[in-house]
C-alpha atoms as a PDB file:
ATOM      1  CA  UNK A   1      -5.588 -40.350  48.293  1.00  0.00           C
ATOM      2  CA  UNK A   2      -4.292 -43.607  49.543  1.00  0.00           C
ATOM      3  CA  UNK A   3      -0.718 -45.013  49.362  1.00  0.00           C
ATOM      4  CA  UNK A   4       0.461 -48.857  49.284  1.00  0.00           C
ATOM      5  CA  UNK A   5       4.180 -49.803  50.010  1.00  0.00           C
ATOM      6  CA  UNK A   6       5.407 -52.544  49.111  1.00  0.00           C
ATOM      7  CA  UNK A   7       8.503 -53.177  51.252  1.00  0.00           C
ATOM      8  CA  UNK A   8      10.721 -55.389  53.211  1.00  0.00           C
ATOM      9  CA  UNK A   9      10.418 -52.608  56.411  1.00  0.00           C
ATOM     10  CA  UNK A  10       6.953 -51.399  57.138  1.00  0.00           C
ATOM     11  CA  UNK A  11       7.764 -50.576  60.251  1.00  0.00           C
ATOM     12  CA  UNK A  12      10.334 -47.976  59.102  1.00  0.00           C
ATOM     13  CA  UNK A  13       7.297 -46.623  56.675  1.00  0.00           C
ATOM     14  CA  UNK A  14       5.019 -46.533  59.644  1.00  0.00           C
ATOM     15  CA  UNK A  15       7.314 -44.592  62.039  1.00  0.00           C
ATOM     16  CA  UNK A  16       7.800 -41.629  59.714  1.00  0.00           C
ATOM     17  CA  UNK A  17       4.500 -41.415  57.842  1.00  0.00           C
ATOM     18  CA  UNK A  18       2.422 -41.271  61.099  1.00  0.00           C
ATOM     19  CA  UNK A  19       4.213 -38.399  62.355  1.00  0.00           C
ATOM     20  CA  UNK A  20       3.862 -34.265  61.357  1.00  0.00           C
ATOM     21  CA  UNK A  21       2.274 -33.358  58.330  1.00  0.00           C
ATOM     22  CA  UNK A  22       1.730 -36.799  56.875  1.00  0.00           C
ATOM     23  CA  UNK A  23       0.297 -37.650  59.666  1.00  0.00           C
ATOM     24  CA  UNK A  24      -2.021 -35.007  60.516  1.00  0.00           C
ATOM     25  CA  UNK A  25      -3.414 -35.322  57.184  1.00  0.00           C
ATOM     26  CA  UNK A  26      -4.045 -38.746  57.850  1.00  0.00           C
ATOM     27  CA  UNK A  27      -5.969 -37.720  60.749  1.00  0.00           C
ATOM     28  CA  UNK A  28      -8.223 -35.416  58.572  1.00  0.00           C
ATOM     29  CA  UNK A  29      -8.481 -38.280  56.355  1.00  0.00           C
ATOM     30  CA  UNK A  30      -7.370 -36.197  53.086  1.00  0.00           C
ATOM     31  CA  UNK A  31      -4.531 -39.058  52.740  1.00  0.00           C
ATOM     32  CA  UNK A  32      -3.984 -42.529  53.950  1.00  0.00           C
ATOM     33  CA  UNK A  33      -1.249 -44.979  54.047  1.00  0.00           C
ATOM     34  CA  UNK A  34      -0.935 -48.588  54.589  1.00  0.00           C
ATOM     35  CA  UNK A  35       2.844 -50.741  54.221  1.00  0.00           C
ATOM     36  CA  UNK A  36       2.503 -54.423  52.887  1.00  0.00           C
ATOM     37  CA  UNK A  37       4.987 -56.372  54.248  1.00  0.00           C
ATOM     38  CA  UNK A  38       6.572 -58.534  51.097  1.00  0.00           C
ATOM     39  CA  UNK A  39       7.684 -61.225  53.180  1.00  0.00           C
ATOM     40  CA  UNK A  40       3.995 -62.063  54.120  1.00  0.00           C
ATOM     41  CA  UNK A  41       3.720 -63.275  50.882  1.00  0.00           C
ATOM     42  CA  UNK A  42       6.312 -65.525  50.235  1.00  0.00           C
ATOM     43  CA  UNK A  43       5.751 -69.232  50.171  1.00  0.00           C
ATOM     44  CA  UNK A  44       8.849 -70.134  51.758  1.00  0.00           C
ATOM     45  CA  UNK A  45       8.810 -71.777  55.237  1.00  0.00           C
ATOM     46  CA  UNK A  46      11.719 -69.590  56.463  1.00  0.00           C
ATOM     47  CA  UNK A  47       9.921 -66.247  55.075  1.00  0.00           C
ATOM     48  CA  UNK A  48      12.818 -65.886  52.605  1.00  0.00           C
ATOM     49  CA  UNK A  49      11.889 -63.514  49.401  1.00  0.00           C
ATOM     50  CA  UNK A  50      15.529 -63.364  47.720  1.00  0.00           C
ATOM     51  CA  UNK A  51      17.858 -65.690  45.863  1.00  0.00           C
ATOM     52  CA  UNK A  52      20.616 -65.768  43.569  1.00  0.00           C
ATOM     53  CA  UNK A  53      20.908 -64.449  40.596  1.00  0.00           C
ATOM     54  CA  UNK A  54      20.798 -66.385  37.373  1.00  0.00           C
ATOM     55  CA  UNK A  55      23.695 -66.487  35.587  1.00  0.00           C
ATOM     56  CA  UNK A  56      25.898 -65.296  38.173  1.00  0.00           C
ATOM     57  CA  UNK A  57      27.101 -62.041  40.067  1.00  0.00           C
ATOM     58  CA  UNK A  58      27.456 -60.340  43.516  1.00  0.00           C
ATOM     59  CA  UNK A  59      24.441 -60.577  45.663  1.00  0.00           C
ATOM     60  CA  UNK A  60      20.975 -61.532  45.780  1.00  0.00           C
ATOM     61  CA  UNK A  61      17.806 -60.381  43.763  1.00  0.00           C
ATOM     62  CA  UNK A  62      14.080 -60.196  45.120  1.00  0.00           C
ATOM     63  CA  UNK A  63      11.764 -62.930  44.004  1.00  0.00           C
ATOM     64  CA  UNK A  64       8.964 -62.282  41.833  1.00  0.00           C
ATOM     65  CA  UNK A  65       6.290 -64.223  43.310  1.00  0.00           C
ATOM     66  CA  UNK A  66       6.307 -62.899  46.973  1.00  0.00           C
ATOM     67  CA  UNK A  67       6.184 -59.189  45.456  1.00  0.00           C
ATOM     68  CA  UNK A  68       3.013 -60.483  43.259  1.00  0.00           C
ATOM     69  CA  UNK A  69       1.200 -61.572  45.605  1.00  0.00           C
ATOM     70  CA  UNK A  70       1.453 -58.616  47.484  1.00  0.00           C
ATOM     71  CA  UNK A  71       0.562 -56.457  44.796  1.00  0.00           C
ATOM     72  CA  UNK A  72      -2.593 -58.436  44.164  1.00  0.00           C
ATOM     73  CA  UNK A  73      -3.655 -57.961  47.290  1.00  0.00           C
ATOM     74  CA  UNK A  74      -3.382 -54.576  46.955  1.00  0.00           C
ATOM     75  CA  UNK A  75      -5.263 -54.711  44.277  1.00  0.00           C
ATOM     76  CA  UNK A  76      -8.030 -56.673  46.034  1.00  0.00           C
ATOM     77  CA  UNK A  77      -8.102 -53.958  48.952  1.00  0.00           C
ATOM     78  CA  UNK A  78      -8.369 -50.891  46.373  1.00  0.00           C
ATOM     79  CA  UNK A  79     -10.672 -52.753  44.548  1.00  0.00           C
ATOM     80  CA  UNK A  80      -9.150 -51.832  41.215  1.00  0.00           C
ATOM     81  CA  UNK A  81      -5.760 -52.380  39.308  1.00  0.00           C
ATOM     82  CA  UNK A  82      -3.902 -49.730  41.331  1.00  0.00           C
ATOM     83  CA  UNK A  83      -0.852 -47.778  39.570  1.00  0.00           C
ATOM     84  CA  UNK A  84       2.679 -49.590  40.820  1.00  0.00           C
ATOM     85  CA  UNK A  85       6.211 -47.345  40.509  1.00  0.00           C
ATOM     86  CA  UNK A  86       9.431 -48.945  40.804  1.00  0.00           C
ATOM     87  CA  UNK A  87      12.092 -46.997  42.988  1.00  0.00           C
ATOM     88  CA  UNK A  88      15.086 -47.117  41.035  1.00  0.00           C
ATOM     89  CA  UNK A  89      18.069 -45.502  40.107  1.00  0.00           C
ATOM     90  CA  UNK A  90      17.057 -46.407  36.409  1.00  0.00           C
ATOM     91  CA  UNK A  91      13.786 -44.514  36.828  1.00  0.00           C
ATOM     92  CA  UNK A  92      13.237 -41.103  35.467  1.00  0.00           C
ATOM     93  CA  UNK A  93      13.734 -38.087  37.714  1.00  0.00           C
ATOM     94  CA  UNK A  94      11.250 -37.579  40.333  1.00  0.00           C
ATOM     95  CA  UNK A  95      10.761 -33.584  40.065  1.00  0.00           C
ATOM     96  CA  UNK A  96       7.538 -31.371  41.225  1.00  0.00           C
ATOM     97  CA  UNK A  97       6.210 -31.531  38.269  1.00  0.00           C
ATOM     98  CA  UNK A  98       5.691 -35.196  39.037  1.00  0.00           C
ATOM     99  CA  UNK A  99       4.803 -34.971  41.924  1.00  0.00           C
ATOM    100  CA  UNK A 100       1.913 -32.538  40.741  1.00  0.00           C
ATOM    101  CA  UNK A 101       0.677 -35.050  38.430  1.00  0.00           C
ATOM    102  CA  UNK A 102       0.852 -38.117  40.659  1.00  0.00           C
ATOM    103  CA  UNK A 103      -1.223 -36.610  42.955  1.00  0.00           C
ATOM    104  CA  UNK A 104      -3.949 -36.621  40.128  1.00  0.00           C
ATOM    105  CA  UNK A 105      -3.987 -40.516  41.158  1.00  0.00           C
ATOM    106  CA  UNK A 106      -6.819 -41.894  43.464  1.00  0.00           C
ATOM    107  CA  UNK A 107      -4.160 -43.979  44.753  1.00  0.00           C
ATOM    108  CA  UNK A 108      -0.325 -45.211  44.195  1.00  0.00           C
ATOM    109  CA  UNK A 109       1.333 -48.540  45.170  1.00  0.00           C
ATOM    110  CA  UNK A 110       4.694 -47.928  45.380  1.00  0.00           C
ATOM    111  CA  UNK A 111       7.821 -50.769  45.381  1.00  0.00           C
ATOM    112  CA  UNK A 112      10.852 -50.755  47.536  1.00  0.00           C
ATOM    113  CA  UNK A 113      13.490 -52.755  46.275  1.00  0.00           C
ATOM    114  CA  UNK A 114      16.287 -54.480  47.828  1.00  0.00           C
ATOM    115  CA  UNK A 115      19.544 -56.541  48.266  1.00  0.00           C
ATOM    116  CA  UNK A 116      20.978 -56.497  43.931  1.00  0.00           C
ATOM    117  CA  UNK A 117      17.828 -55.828  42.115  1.00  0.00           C
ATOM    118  CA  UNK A 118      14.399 -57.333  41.670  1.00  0.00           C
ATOM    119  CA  UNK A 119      13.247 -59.946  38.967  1.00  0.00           C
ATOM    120  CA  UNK A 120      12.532 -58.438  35.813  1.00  0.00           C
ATOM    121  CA  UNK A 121       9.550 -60.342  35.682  1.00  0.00           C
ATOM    122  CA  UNK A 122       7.766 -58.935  37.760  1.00  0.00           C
ATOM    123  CA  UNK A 123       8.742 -55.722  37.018  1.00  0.00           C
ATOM    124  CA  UNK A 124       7.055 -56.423  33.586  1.00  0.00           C
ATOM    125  CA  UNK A 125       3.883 -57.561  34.859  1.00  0.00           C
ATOM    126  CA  UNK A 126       2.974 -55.070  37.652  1.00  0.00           C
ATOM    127  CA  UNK A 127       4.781 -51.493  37.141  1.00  0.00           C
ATOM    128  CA  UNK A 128       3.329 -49.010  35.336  1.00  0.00           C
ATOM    129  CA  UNK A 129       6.350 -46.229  36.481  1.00  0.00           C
ATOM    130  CA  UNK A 130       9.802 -45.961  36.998  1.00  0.00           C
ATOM    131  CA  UNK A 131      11.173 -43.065  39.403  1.00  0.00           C
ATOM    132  CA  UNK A 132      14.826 -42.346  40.808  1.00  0.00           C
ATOM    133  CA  UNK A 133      15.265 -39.158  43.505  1.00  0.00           C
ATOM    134  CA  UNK A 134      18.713 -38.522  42.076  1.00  0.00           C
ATOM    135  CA  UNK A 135      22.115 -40.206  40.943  1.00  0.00           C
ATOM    136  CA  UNK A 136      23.073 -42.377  43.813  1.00  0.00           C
ATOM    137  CA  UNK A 137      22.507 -45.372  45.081  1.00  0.00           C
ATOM    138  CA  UNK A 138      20.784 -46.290  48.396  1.00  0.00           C
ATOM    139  CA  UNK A 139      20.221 -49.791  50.493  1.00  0.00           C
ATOM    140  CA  UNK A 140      16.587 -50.237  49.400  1.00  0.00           C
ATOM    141  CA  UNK A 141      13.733 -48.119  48.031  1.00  0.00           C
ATOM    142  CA  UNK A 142      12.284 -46.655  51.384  1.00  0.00           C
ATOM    143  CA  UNK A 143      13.682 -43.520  51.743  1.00  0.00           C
ATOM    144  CA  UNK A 144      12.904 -42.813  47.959  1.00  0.00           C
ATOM    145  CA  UNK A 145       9.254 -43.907  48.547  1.00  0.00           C
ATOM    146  CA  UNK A 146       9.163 -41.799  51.722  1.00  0.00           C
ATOM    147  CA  UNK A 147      10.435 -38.691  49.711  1.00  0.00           C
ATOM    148  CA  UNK A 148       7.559 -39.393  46.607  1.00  0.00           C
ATOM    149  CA  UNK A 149       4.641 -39.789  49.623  1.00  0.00           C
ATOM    150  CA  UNK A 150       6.079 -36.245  51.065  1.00  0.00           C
ATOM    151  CA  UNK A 151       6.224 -34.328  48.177  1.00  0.00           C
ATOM    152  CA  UNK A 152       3.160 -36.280  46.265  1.00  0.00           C
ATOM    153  CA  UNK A 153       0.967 -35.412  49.282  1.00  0.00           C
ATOM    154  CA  UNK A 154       1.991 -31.750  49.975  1.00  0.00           C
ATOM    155  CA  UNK A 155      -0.069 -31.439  46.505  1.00  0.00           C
ATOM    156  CA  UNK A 156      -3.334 -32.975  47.930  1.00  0.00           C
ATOM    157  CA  UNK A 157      -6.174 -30.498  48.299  1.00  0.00           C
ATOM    158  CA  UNK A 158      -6.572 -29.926  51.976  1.00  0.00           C
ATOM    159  CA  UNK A 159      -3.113 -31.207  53.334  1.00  0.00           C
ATOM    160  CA  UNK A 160      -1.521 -28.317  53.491  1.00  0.00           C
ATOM    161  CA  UNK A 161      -3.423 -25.866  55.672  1.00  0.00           C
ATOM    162  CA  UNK A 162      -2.414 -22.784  54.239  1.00  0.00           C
ATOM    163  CA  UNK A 163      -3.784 -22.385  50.820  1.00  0.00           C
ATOM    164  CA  UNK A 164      -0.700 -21.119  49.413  1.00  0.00           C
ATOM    165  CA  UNK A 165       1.885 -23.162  50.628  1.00  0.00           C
ATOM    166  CA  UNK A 166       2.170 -25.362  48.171  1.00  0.00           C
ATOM    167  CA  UNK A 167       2.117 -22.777  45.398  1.00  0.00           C
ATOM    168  CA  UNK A 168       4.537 -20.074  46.502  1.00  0.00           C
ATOM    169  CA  UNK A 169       7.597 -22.186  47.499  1.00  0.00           C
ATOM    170  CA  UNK A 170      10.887 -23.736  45.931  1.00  0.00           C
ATOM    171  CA  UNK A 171      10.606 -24.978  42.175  1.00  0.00           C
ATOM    172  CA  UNK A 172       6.963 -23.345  41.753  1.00  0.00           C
ATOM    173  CA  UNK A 173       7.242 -21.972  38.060  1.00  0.00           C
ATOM    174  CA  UNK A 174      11.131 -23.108  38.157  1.00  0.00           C
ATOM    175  CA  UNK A 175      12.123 -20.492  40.697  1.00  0.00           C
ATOM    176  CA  UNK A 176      13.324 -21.281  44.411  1.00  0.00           C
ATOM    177  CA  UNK A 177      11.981 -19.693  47.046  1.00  0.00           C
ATOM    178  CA  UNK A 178      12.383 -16.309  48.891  1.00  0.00           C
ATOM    179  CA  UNK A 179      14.411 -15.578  52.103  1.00  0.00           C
ATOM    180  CA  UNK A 180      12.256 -15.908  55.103  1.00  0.00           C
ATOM    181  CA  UNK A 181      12.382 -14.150  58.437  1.00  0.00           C
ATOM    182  CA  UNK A 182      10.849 -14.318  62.034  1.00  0.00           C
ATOM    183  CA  UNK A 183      11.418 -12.633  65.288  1.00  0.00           C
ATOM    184  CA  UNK A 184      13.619 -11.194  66.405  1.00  0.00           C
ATOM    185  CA  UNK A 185      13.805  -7.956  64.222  1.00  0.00           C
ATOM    186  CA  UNK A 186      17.497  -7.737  65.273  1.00  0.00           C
ATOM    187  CA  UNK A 187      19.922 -10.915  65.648  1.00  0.00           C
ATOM    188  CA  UNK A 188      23.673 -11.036  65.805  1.00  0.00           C
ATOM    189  CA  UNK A 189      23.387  -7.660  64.411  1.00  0.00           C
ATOM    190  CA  UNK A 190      21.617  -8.550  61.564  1.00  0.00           C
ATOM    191  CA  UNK A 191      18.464  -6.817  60.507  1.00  0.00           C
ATOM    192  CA  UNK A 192      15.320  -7.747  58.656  1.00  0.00           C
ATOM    193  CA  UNK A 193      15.347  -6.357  55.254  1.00  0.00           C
ATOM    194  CA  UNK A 194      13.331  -2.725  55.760  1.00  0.00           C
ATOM    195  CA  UNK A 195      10.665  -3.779  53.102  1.00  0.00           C
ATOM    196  CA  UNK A 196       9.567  -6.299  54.976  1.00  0.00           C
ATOM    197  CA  UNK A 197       8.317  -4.249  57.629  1.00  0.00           C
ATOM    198  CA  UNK A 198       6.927  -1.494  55.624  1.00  0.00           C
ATOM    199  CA  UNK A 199       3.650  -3.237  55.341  1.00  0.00           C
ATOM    200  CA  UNK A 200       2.978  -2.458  51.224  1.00  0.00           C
ATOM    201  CA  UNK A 201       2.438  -5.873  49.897  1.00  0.00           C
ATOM    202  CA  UNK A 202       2.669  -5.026  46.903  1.00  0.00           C
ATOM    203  CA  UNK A 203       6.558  -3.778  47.217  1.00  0.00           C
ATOM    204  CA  UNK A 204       6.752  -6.831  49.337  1.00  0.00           C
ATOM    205  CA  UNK A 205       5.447  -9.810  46.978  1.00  0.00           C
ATOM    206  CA  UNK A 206       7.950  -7.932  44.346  1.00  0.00           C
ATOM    207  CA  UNK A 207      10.534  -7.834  46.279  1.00  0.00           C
ATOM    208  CA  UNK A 208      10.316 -11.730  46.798  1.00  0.00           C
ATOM    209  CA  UNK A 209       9.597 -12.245  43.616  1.00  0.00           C
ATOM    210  CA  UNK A 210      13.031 -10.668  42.579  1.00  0.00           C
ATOM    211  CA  UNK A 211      14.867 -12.222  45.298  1.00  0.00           C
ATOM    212  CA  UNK A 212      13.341 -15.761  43.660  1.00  0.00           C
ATOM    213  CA  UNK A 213      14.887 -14.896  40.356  1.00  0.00           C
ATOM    214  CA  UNK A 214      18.253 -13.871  41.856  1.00  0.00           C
ATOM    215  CA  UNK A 215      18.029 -16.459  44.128  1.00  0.00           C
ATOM    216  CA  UNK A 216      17.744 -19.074  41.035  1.00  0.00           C
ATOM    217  CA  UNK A 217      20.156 -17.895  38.781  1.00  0.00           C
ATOM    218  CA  UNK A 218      23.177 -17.635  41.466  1.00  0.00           C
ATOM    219  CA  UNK A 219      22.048 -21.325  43.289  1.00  0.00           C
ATOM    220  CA  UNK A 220      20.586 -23.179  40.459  1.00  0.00           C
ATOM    221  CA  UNK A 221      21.412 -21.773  36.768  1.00  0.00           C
ATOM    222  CA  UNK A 222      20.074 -24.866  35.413  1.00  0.00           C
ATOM    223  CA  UNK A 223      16.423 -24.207  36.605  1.00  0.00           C
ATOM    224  CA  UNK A 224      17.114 -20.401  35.857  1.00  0.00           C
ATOM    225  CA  UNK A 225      17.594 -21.421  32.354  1.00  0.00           C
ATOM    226  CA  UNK A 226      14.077 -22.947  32.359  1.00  0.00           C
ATOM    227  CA  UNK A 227      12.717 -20.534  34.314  1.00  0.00           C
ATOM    228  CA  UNK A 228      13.674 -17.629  31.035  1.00  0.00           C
ATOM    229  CA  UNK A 229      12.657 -20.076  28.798  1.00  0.00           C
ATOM    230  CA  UNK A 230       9.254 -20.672  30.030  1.00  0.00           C
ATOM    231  CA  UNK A 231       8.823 -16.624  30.465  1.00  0.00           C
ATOM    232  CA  UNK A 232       9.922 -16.575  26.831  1.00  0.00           C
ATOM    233  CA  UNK A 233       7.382 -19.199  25.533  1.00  0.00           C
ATOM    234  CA  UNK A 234       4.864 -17.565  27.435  1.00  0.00           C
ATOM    235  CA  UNK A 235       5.642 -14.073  25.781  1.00  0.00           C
END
C-alpha cells in the first residue's frame, strides 16, 4: 500500500514515518510513503500557495491551483486516479472501523491543510473523503494525516509481525483492551494477577476477555453501549 501527502511540511512527514513500525514496514516493502511538497507546484515566483480570502475575514486560505497540480502528479506517479481525503475538522470521524476499510485501498493521497482553510474548489474537484481525528482544531493537517497512516497501516497484511496484534487490541469488536503485564512478578508490592501465571489459557483468554468488558463499560460507556448492542444483534 502506498501513501501520498500532500503538505506544506514533508519534512515533518518524513521524520516520523521513516522511523519504528512505519518504517520497518517500509523496509519490508508491505507499505510505502512519499510527501509532495505543495509549494513545488505553485506558479508563483516567491513559492507562495496562500492568499486572502474572498469576501473578507481573518487569515489566509490555500490556493487551488498549487494543490492541483500536485495531486495530478500524483496521479501520474500511481498511474491511476488515486483516492484524495481532506483532513478536516468538518470530516467524519476517523474510527477503526475506517481505518479497516481504508486499508482495502491500493493507495491513499491524503491533504494537509493550512493557514484558514483551503479553496472549495479544489476541494470539489479532487477529494473523494472527508476525515476529522476528533473535535479540535490543530495548525495544519499533518498530525491528523500522521495518525490515519498509523492506524490505516497497522491493518496491512504483514505490518504487524505478530498475527494477532491487530485483532486482539483496543476497539476490536468495540471493547478496549486487557491489562498487560511484564517482569517483574513483584513491583512496589504489587503482584501479577495469579491467573496469569497459572498457565490454562483457556482461564486466561477469559479472564481478559472479562477484564475487556469491565474495562469498557467503566472507561468508555459509549462504546460499551455498542459493544451490547452488537452482542444483541448477533444473538
Amino acid at each position: 500500500m502506498k501513501f501520498y501527502i500532500l503538505t506544506l511540511f514533508p519534512e515533518m512527514m518524513e521524520n516520523v514515518l521513516n522511523t519504528s513500525i512505519l518504517g520497518r514496514a517500509k523496509e519490508g516493502g508491505y507499505i510505502s510513503f512519499e510527501a509532495v511538497n505543495i509549494r513545488d507546484y505553485t506558479k508563483d515566483k516567491h513559492k507562495k500557495v496562500d492568499d486572502y480570502p474572498y469576501g473578507g475575514g481573518a487569515g489566509m486560505v490555500m490556493q487551488a491551483q498549487p494543490i492541483y497540480d500536485a495531486y495530478m502528479h500524483v496521479c501520474q506517479l500511481a498511474g491511476h486516479k488515486v483516492k484524495c481525503l481532506y483532513l478536516t475538522p468538518q470530516g467524519k470521524l476517523f474510527d477503526q472501523p475506517a481505518a479497516k476499510s481504508l486499508a482495502l485501498e491500493e493507495d491513499l493521497c491524503l491533504l494537509c491543510g493550512h493557514y484558514e482553510g483551503v479553496d472549495e474548489r479544489v476541494l470539489e474537484e479532487i477529494v473523494d473523503g472527508y476525515y476529522s481525528i476528533g473535535d479540535y482544531v490543530l495548525t495544519g493537517g499533518e498530525l491528523p494525516a500522521l495518525v490515519m497512516i498509523d492506524a490505516i497501516s497497522r491493518m496491512v497484511p504483514g505490518v504487524l509481525t505478530n498475527s494477532q496484534s491487530g485483532s486482539d487490541e483496543s476497539l476490536e469488536g468495540n471493547l478496549l483492551e486487557y491489562p498487560q503485564y511484564s517482569r517483574p512478578e513483584t513491583w512496589n508490592d504489587r503482584t501479577v494477577p495469579a491467573i496469569l501465571l497459572s498457565g490454562d489459557h483457556a482461564r486466561v483468554d477469559k479472564w481478559r476477555f472479562d477484564q475487556r468488558v469491565e474495562r469498557t463499560k467503566a472507561f468508555r460507556p459509549d462504546l460499551y453501549e455498542k459493544y451490547l448492542s452488537q452482542s444483541q444483534n448477533n444473538g
